[in-house]
Structure formats: structure tokens, C-alpha cells
PDB file of N, CA and C in Angstrom:
ATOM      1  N   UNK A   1       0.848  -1.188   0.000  1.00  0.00           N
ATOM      2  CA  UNK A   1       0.000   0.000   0.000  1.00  0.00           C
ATOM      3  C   UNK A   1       0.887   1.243   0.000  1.00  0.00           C
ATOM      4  N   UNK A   2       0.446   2.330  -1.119  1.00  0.00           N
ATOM      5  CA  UNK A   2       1.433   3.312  -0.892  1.00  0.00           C
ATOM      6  C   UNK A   2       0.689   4.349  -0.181  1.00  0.00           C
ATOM      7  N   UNK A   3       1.168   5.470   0.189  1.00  0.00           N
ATOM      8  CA  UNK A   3       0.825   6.712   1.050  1.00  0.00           C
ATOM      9  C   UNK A   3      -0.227   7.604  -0.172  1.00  0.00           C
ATOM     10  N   UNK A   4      -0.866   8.160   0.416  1.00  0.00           N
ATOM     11  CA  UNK A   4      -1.861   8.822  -0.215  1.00  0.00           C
ATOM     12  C   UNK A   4      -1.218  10.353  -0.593  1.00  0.00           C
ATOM     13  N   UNK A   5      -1.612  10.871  -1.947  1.00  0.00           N
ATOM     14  CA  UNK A   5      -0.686  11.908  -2.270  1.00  0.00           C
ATOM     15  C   UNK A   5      -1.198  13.099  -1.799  1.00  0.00           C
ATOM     16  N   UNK A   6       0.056  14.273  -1.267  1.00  0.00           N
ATOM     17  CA  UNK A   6      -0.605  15.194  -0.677  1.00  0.00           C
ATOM     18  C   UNK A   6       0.322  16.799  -1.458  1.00  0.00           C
ATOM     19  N   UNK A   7      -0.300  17.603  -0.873  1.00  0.00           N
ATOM     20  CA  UNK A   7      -0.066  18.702  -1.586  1.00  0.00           C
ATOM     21  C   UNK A   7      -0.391  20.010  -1.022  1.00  0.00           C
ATOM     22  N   UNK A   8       0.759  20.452  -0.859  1.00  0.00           N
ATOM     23  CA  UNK A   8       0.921  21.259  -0.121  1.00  0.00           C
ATOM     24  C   UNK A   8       0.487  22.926  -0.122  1.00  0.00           C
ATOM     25  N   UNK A   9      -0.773  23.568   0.578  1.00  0.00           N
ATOM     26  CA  UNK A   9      -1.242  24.412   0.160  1.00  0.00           C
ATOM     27  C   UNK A   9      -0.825  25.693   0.350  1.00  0.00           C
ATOM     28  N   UNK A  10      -0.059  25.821   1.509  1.00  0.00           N
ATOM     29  CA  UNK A  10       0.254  27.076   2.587  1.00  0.00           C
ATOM     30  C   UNK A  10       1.613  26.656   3.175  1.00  0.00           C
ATOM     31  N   UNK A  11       2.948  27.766   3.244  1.00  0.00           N
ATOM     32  CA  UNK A  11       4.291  27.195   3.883  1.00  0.00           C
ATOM     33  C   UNK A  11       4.902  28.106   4.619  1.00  0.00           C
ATOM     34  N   UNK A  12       4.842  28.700   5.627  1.00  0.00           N
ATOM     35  CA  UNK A  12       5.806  29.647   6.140  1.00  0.00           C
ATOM     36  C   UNK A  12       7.610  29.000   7.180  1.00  0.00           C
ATOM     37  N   UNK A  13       8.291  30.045   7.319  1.00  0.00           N
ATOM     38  CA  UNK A  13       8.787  29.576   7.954  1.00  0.00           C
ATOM     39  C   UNK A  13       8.681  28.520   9.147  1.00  0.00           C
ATOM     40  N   UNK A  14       7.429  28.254   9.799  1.00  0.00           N
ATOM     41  CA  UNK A  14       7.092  28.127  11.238  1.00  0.00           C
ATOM     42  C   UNK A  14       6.199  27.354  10.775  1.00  0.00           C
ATOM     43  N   UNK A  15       5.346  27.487   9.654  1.00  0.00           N
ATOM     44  CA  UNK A  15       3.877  26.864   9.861  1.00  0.00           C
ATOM     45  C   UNK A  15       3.494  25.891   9.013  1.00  0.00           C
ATOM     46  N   UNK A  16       2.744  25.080   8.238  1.00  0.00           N
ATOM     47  CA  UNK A  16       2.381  24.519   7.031  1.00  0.00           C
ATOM     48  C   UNK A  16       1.027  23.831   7.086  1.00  0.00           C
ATOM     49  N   UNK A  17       0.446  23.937   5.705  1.00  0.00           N
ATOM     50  CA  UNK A  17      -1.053  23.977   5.475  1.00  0.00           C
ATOM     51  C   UNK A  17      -0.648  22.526   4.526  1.00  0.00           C
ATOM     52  N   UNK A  18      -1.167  21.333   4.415  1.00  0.00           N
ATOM     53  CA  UNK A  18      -1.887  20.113   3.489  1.00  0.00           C
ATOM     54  C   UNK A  18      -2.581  19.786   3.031  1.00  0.00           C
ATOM     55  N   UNK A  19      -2.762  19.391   1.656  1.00  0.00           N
ATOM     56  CA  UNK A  19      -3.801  18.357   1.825  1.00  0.00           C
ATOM     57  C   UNK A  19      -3.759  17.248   1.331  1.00  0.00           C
ATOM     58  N   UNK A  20      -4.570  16.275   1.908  1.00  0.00           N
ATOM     59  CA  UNK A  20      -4.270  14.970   1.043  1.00  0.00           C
ATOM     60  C   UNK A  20      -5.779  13.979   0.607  1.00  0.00           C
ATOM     61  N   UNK A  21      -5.502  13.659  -0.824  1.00  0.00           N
ATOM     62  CA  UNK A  21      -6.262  12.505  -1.067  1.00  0.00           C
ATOM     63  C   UNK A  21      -6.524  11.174  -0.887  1.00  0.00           C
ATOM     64  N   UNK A  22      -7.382  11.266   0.117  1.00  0.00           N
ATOM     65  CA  UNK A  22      -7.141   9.486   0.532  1.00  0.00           C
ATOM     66  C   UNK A  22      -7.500   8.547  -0.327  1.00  0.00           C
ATOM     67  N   UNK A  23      -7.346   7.293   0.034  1.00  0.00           N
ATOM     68  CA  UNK A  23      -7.872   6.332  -0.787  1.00  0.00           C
ATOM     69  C   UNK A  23      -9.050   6.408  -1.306  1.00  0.00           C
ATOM     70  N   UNK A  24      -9.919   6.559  -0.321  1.00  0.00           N
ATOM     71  CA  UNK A  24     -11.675   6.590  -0.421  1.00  0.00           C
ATOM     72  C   UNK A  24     -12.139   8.022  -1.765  1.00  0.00           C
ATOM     73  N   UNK A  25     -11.071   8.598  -1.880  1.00  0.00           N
ATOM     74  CA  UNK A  25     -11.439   9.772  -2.195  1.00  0.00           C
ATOM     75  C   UNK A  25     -11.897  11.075  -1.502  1.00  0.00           C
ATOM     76  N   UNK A  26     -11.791  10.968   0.184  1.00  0.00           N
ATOM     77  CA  UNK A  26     -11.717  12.249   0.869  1.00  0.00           C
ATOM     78  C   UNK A  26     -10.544  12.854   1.122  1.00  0.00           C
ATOM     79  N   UNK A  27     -10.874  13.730   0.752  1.00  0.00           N
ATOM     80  CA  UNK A  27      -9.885  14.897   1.578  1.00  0.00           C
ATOM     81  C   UNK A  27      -9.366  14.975   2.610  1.00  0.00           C
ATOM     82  N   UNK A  28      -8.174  15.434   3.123  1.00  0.00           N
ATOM     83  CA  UNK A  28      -8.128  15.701   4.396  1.00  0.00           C
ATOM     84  C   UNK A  28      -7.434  16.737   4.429  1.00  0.00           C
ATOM     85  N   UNK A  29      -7.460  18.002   5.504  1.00  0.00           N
ATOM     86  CA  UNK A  29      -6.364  19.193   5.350  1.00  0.00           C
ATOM     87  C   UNK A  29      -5.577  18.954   6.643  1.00  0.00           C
ATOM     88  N   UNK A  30      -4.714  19.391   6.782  1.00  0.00           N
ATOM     89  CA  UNK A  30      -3.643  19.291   7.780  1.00  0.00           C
ATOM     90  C   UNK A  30      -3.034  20.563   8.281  1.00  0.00           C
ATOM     91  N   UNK A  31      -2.753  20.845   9.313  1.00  0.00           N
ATOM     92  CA  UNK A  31      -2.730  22.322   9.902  1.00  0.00           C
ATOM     93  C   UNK A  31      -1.480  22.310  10.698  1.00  0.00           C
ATOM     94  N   UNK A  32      -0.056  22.339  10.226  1.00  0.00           N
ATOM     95  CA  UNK A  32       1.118  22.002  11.023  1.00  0.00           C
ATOM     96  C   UNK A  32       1.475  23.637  11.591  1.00  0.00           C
ATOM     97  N   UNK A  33       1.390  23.667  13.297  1.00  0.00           N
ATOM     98  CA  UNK A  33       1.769  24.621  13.611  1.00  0.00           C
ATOM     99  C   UNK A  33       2.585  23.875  14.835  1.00  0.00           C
ATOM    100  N   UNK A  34       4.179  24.522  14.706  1.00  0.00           N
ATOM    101  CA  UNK A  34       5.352  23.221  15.213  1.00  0.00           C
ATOM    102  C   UNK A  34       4.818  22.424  15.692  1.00  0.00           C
ATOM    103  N   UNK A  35       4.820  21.816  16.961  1.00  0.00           N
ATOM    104  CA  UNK A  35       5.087  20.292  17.649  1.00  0.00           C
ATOM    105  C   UNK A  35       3.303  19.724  17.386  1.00  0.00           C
ATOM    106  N   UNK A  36       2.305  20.816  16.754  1.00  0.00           N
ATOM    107  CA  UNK A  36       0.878  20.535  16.699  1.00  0.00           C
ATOM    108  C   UNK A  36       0.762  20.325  15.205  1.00  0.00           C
ATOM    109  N   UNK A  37      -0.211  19.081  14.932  1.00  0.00           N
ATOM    110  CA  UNK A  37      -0.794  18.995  13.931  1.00  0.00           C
ATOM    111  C   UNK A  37      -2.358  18.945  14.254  1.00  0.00           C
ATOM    112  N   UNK A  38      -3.115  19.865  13.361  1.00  0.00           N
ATOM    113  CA  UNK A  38      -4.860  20.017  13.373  1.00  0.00           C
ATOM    114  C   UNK A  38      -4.826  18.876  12.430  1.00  0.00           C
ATOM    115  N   UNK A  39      -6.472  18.038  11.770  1.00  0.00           N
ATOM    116  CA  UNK A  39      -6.475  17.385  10.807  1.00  0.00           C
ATOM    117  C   UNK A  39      -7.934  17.599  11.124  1.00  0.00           C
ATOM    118  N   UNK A  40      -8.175  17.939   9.514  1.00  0.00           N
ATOM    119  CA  UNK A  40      -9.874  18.305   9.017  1.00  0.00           C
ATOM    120  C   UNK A  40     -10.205  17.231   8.192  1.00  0.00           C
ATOM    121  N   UNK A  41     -11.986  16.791   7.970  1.00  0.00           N
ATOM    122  CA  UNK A  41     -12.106  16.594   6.846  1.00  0.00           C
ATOM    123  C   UNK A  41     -12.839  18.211   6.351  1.00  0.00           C
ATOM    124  N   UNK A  42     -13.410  17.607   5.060  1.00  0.00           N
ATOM    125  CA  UNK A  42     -13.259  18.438   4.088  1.00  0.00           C
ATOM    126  C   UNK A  42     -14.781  19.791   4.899  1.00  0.00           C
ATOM    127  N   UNK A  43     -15.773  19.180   5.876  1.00  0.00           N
ATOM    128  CA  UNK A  43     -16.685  20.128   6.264  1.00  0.00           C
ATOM    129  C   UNK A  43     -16.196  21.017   7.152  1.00  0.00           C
ATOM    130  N   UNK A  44     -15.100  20.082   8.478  1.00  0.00           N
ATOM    131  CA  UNK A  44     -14.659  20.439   9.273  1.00  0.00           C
ATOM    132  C   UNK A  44     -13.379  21.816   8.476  1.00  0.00           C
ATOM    133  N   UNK A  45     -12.699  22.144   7.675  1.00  0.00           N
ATOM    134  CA  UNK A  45     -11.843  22.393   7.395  1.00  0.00           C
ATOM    135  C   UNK A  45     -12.950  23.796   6.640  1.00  0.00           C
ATOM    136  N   UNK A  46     -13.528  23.879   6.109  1.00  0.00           N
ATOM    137  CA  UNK A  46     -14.510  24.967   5.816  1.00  0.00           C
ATOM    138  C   UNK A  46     -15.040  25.784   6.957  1.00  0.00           C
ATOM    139  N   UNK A  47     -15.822  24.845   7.669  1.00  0.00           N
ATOM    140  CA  UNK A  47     -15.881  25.716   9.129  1.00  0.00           C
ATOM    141  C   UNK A  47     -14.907  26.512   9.796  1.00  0.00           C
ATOM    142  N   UNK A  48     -13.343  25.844  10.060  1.00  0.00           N
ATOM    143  CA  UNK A  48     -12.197  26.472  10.447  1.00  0.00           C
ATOM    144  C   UNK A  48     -11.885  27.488   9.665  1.00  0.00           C
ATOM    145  N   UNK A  49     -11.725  27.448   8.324  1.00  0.00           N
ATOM    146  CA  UNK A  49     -11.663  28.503   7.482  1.00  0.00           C
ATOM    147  C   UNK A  49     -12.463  29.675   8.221  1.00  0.00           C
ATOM    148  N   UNK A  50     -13.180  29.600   7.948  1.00  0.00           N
ATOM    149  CA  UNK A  50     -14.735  30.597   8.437  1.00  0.00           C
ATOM    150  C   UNK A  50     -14.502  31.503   9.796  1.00  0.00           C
ATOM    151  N   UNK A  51     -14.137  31.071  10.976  1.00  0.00           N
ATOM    152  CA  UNK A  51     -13.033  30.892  12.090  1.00  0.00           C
ATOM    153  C   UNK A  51     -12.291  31.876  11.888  1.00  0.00           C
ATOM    154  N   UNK A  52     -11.681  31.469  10.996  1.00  0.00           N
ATOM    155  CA  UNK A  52      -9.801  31.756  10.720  1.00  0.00           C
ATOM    156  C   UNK A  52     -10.434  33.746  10.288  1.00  0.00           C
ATOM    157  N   UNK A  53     -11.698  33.554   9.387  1.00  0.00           N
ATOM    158  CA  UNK A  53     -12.018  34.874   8.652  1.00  0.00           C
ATOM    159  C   UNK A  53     -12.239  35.520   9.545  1.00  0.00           C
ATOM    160  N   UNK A  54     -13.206  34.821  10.366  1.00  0.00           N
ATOM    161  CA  UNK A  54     -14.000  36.402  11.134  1.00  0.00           C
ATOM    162  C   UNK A  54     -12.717  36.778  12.306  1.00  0.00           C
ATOM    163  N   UNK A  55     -12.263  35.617  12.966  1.00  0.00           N
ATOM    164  CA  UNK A  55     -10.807  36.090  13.800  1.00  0.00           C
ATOM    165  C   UNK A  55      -9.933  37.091  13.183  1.00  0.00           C
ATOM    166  N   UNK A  56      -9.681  37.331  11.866  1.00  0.00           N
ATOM    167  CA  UNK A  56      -8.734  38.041  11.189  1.00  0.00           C
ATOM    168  C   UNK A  56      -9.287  39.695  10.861  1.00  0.00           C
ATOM    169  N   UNK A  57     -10.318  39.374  10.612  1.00  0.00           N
ATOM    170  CA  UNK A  57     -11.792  40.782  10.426  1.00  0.00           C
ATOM    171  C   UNK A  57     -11.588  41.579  11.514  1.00  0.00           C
ATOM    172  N   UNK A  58     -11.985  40.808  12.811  1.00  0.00           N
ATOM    173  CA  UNK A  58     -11.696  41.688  13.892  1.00  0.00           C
ATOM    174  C   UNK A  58     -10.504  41.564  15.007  1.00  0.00           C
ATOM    175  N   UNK A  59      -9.043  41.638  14.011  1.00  0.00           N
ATOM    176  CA  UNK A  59      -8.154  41.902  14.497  1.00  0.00           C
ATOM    177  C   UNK A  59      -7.545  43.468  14.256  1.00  0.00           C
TER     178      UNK A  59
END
């Protein structure tokens, strides 16, 4: 079995954004902020988005 291919959306020094196609055909995004990894599927990862907006709006 090989690893499911992924692709990398977002890269900073510090941080990094994924995603990968699984077998089944879902998605998954990946949220590397150092020693933490988040992992979405594809509803969960829209919602966070959403999150991520209005947090940034009223900064």
C-alpha cells in the first residue's frame, strides 16, 4: 500500500497547510503549527476557514 498523495497548500517559515487525497477519495487538510498537527475533513476544514475569517476581520 502506498501513502496517499498530498499537496501542499500554505508554507511559512514556522507553519504549514496540506492536503491529502485518501484512498476513499476524501480529503483531508492538515494544519502544522510546530510540535501541533490540526487534521480536518473536508466540512470540518470549511468551518475552520470561516473561524480563521472572522478572527482576522476583527483583528
Amino acid at each position: 500500500m502506498t501513502d496517499a498523495p498530498n499537496n501542499a497548500i500554505a508554507e511559512t517559515e514556522n507553519y504549514l497547510v496540506w492536503e491529502v487525497r485518501e484512498p476513499d477519495d476524501e480529503v483531508t487538510y492538515h494544519v502544522e503549527l510546530g510540535t501541533v498537527t490540526l487534521h480536518f475533513l473536508r466540512e470540518e476544514w470549511n468551518e475552520f476557514l470561516q473561524l480563521i475569517k472572522v478572527a482576522a476581520s476583527n483583528s
